[in-house]
N, C-alpha and C. Protein backbone atom coordinates (compact mmCIF):
# COMPACT_ATOMS: atom_id res chain seq x y z
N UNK A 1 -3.55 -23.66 18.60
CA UNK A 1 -3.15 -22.31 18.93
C UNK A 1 -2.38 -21.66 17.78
N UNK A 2 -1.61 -22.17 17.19
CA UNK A 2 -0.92 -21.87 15.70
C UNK A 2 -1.50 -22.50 14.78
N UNK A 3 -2.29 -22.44 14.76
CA UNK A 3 -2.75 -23.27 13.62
C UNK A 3 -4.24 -23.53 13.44
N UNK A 4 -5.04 -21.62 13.46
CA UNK A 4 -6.70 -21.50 13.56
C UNK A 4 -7.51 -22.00 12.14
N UNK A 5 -8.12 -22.77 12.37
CA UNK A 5 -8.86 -22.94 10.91
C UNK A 5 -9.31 -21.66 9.97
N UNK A 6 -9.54 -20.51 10.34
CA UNK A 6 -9.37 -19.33 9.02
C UNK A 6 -8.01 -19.03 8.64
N UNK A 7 -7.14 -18.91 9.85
CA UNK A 7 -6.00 -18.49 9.19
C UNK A 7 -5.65 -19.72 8.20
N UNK A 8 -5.70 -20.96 8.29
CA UNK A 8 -5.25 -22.05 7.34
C UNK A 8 -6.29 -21.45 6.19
N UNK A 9 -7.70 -21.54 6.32
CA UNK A 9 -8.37 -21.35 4.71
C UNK A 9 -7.85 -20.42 4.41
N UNK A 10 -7.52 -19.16 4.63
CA UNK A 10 -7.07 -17.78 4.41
C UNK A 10 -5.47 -18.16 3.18
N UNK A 11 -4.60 -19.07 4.19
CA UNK A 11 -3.44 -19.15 3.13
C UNK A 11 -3.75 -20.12 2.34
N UNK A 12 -4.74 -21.13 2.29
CA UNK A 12 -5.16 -21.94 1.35
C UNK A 12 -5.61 -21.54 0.43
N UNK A 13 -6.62 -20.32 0.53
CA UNK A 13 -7.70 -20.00 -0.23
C UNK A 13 -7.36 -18.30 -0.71
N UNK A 14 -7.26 -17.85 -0.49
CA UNK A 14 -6.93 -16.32 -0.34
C UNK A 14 -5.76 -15.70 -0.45
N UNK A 15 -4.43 -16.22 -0.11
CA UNK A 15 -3.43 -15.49 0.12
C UNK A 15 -2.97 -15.81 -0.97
N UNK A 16 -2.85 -16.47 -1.85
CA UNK A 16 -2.10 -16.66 -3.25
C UNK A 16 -2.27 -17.84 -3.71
N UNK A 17 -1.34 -18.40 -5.38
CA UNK A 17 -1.05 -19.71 -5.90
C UNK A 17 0.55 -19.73 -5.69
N UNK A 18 1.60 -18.66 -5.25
CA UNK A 18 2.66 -19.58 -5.68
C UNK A 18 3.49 -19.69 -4.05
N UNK A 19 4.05 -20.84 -3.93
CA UNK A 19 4.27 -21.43 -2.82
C UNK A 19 6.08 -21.82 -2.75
N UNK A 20 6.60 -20.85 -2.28
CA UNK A 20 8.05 -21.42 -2.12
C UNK A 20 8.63 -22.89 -0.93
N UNK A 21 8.76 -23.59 -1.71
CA UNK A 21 9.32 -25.24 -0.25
C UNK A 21 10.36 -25.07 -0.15
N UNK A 22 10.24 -24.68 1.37
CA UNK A 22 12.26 -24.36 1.35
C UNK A 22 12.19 -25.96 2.13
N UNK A 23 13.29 -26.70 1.38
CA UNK A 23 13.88 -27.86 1.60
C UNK A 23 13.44 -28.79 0.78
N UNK A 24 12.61 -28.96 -0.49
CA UNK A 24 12.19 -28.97 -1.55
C UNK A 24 13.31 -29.99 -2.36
N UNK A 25 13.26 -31.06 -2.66
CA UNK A 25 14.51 -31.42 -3.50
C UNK A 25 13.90 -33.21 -4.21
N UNK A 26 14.61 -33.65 -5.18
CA UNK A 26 13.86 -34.70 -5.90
C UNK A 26 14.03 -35.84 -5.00
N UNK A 27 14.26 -35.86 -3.64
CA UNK A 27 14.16 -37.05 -3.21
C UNK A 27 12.99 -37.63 -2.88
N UNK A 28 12.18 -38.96 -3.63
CA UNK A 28 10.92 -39.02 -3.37
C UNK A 28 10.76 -39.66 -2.17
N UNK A 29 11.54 -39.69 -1.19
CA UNK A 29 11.09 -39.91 0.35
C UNK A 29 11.02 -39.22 1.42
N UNK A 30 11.25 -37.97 0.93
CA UNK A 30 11.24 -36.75 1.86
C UNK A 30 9.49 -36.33 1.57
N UNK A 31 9.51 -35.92 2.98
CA UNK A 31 8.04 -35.40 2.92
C UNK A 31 7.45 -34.26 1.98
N UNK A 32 8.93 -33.36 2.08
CA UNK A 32 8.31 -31.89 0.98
C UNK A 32 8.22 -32.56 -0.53
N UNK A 33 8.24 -33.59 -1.20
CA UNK A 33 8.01 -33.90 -2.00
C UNK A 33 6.69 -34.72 -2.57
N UNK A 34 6.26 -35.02 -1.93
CA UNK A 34 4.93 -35.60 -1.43
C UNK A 34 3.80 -34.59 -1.38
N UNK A 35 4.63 -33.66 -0.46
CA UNK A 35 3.60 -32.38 -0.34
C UNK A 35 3.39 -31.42 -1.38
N UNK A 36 4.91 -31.40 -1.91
CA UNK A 36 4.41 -30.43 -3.34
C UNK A 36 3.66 -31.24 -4.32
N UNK A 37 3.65 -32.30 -4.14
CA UNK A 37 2.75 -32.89 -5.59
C UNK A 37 1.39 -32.69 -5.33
N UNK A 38 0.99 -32.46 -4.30
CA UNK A 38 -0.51 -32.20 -3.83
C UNK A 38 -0.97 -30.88 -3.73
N UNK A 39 0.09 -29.86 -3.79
CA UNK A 39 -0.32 -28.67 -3.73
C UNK A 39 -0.29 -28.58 -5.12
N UNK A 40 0.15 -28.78 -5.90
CA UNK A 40 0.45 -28.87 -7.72
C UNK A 40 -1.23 -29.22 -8.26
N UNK A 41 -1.20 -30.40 -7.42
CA UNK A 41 -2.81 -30.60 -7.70
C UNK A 41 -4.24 -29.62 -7.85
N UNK A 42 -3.46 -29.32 -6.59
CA UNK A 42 -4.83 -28.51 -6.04
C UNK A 42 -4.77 -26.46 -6.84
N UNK A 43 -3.80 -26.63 -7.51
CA UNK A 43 -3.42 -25.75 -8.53
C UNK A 43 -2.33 -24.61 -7.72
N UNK A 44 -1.83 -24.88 -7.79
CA UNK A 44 -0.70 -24.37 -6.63
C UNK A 44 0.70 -24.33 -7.61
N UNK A 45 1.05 -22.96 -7.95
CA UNK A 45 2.52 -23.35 -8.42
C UNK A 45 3.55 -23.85 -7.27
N UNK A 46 3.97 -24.55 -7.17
CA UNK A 46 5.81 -24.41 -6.23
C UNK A 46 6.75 -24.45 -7.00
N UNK A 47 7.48 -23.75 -5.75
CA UNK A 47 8.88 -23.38 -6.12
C UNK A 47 9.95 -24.03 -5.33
N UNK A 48 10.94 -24.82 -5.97
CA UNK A 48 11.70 -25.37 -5.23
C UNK A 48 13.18 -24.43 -4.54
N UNK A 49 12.80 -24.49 -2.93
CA UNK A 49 14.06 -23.98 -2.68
C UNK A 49 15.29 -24.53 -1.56
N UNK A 50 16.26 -25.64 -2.76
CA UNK A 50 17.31 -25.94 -1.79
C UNK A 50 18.43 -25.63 -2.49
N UNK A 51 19.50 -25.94 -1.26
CA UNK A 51 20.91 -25.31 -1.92
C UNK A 51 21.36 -26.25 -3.23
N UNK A 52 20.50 -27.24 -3.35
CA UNK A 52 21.30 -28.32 -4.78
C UNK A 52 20.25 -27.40 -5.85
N UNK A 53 19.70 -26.91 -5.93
CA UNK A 53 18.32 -25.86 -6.73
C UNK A 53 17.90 -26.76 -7.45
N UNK A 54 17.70 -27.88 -7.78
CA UNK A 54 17.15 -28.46 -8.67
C UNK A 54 16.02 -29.00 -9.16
N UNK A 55 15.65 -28.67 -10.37
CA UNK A 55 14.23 -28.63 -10.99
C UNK A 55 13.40 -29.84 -10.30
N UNK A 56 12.20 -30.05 -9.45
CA UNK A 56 11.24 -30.83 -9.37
C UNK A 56 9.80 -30.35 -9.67
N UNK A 57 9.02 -31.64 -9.84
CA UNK A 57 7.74 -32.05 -10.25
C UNK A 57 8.06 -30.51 -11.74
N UNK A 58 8.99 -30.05 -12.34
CA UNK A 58 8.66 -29.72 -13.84
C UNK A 58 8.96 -28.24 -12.99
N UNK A 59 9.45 -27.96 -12.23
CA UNK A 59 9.30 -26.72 -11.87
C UNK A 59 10.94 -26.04 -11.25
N UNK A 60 11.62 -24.72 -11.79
CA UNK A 60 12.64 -24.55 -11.73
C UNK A 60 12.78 -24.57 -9.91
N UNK A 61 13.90 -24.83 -9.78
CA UNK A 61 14.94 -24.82 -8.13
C UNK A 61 15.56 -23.81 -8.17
N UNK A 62 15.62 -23.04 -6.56
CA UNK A 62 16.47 -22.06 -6.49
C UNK A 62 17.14 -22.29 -5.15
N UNK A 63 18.58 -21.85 -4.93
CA UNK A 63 18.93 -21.90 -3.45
C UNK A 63 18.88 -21.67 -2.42
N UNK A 64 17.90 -20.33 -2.86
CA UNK A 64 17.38 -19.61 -1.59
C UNK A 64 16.28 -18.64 -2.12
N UNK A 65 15.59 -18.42 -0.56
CA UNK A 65 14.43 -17.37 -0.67
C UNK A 65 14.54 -16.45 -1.63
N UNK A 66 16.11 -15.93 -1.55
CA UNK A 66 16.12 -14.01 -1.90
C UNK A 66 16.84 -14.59 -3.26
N UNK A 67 16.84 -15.99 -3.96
CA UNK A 67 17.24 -15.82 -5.43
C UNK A 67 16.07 -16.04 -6.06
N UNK A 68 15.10 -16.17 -5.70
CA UNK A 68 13.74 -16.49 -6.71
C UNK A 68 13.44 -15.02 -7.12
N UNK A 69 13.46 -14.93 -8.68
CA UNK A 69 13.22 -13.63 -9.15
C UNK A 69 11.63 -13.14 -9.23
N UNK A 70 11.06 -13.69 -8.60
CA UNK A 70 9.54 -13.08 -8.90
C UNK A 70 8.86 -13.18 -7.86
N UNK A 71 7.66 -12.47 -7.14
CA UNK A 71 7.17 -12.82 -5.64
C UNK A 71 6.27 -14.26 -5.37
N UNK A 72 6.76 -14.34 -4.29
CA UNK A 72 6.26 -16.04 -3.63
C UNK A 72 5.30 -15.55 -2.94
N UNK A 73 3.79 -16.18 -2.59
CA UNK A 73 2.71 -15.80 -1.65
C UNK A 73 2.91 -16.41 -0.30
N UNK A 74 3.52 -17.93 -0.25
CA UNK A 74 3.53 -18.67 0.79
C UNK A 74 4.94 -18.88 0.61
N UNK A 75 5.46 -19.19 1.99
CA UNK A 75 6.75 -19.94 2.35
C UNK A 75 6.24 -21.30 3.06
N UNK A 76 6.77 -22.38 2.61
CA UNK A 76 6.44 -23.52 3.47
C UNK A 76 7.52 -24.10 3.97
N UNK A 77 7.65 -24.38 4.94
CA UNK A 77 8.82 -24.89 5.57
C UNK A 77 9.04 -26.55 5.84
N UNK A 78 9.79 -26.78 5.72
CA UNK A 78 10.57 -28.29 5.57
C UNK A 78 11.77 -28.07 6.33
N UNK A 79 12.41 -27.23 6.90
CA UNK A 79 13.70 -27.80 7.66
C UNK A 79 13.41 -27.93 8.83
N UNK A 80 14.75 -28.17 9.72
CA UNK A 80 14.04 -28.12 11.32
C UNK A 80 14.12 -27.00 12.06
N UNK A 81 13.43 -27.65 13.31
CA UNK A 81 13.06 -26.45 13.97
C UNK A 81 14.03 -25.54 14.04
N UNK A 82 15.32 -26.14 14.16
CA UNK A 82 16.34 -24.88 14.46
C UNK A 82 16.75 -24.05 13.63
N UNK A 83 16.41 -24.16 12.36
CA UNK A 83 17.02 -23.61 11.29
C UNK A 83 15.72 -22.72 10.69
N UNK A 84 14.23 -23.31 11.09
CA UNK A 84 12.87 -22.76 10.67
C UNK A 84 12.91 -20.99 10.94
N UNK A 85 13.37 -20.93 11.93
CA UNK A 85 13.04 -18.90 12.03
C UNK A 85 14.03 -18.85 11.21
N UNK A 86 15.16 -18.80 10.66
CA UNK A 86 15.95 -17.65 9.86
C UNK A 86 15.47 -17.90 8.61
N UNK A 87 14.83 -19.34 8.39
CA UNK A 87 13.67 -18.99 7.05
C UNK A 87 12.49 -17.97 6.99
N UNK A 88 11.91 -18.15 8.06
CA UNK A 88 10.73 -17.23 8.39
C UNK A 88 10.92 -15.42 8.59
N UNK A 89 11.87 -15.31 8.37
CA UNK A 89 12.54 -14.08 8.68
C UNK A 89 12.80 -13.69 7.26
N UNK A 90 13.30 -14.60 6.55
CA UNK A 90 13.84 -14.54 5.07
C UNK A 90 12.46 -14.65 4.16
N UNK A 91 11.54 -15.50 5.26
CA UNK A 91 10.07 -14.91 4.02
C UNK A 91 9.70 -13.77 4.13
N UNK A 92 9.65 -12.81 5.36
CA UNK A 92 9.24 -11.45 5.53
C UNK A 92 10.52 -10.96 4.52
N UNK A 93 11.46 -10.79 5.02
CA UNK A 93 12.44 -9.91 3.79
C UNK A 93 12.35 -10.00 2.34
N UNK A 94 11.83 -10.89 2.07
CA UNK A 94 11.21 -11.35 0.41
C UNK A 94 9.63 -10.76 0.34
N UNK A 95 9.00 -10.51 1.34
CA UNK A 95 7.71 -9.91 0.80
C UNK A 95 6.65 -10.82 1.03
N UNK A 96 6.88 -12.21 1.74
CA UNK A 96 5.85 -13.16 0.71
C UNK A 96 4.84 -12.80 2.02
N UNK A 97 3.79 -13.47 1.73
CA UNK A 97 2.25 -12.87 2.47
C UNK A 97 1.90 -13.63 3.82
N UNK A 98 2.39 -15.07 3.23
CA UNK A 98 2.39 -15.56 4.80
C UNK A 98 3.53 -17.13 4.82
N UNK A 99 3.90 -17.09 5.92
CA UNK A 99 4.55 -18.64 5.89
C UNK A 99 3.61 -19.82 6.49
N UNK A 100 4.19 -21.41 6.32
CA UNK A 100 3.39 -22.10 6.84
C UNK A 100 4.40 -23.06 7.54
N UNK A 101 4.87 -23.86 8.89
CA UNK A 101 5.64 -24.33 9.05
C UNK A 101 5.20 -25.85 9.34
N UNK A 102 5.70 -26.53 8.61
CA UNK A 102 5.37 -28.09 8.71
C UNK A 102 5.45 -29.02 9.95
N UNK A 103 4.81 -30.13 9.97
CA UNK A 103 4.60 -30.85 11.08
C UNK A 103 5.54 -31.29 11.48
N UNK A 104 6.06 -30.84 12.74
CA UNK A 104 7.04 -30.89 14.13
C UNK A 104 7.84 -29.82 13.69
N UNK A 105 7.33 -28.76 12.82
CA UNK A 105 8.48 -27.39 12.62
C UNK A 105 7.61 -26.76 13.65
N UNK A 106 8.58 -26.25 14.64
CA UNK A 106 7.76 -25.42 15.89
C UNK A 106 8.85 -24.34 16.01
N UNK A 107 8.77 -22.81 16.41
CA UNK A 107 9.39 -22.15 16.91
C UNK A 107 8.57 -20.98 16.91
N UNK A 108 8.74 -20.84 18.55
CA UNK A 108 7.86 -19.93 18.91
C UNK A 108 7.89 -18.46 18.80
N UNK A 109 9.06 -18.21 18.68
CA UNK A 109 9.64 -16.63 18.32
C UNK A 109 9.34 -16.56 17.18
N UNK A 110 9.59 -17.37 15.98
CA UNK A 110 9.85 -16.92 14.81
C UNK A 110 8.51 -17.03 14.28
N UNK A 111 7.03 -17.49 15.17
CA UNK A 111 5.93 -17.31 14.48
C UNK A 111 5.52 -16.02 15.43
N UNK A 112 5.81 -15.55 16.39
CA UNK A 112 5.62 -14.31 16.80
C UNK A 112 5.95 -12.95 15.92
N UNK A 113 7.26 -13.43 15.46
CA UNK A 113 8.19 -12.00 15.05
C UNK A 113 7.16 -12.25 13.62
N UNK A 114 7.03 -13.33 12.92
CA UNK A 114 6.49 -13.07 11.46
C UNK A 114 4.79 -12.73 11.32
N UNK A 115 4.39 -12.72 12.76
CA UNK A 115 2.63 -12.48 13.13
C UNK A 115 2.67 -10.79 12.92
N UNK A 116 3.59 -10.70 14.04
CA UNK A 116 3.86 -9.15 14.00
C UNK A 116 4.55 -8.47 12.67
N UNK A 117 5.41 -8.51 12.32
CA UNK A 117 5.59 -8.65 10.52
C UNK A 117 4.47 -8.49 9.97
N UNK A 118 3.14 -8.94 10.20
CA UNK A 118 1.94 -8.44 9.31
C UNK A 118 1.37 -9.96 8.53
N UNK A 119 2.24 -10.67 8.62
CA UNK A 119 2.69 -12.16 7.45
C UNK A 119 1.78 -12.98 8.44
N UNK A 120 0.63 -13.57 7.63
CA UNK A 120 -0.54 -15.00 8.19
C UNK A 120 0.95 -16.03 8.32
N UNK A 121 0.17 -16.89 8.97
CA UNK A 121 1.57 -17.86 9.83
C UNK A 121 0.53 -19.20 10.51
N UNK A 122 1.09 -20.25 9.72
CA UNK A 122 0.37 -21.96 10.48
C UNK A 122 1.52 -22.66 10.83
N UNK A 123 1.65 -23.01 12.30
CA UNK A 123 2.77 -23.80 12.62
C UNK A 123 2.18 -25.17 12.83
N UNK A 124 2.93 -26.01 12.50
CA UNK A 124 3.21 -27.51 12.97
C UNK A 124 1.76 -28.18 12.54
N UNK A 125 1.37 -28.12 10.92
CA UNK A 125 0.31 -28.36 10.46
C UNK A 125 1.16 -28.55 8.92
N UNK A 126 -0.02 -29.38 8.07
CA UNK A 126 0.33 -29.91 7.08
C UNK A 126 -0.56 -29.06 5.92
N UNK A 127 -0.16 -28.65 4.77
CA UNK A 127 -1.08 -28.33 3.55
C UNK A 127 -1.40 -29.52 3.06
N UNK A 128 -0.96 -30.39 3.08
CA UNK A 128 -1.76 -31.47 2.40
C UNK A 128 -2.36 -32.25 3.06
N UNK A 129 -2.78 -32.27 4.50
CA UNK A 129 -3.74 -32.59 5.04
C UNK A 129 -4.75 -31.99 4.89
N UNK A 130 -4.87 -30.59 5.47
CA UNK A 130 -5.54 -29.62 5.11
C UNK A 130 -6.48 -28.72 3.72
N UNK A 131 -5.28 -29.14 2.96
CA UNK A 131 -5.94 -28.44 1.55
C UNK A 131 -7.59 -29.36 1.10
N UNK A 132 -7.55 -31.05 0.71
CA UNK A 132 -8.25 -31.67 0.84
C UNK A 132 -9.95 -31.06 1.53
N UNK A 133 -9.49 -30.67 2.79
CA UNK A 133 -10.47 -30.33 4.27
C UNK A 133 -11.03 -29.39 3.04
N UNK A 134 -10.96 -28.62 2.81
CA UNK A 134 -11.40 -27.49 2.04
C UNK A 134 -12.30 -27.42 0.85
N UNK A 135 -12.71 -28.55 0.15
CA UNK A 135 -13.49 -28.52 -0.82
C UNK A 135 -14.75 -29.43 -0.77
């Protein structure tokens, strides 16, 4: 139901290359790290965004959505559910085109309010499961 196979090719394929990970950070046992190396692959800039900002996979860190100086296409989400809408809110106020919220990120308002926002939106689904599916 969140998560239609065009809208996924659409932000896979269509909606842009650069991809902000909010929760993004060099720990190699966290999942968003794993995941950005596969979107890197698949030619995907990311952008790392946690409050430590620090540079991974070669690519600058920022603390937040609204300090990255240049526009992001995707927001991908890595925190939890409870904290996931005031990101998703913060990707519409930044412009970016659509968010994507990671597996067991669920919140049902905040993929409503960012549908309506205009912003493509995949909840509780993986890009790097997915990206693969695609070629």
């Amino acid at each position: 139901m969140y998560a239609d196979q065009d809208t996924i090719r659409t932000i896979l394929t269509d909606t842009g290359d650069t991809w902000a990970v909010v929760g993004l950070s060099n720990n190699r046992n966290r999942a968003a790290y794993g995941v950005a190396e596969v979107l890197q692959r698949f030619g995907k800039r990311i952008v790392p965004v946690h409050p430590k900002a620090e540079t991974v996979h070669g690519e600058q860190g920022y603390a937040s959505l609204d300090a990255i100086p240049f526009p992001v296409d995707v927001v991908d989400v890595f925190v939890n559910s409870e904290l996931a809408g005031a990101v998703a809110d913060q990707a519409v106020a930044v412009g970016a085109k659509a968010v994507w919220f990671q597996l067991g990120v669920v919140d049902e308002a905040a993929y409503e309010r960012t549908r309506d926002a205009g912003l493509a939106m995949v909840m509780d689904r993986c890009p790097a499961i997915e990206i693969p599916r695609l070629r």
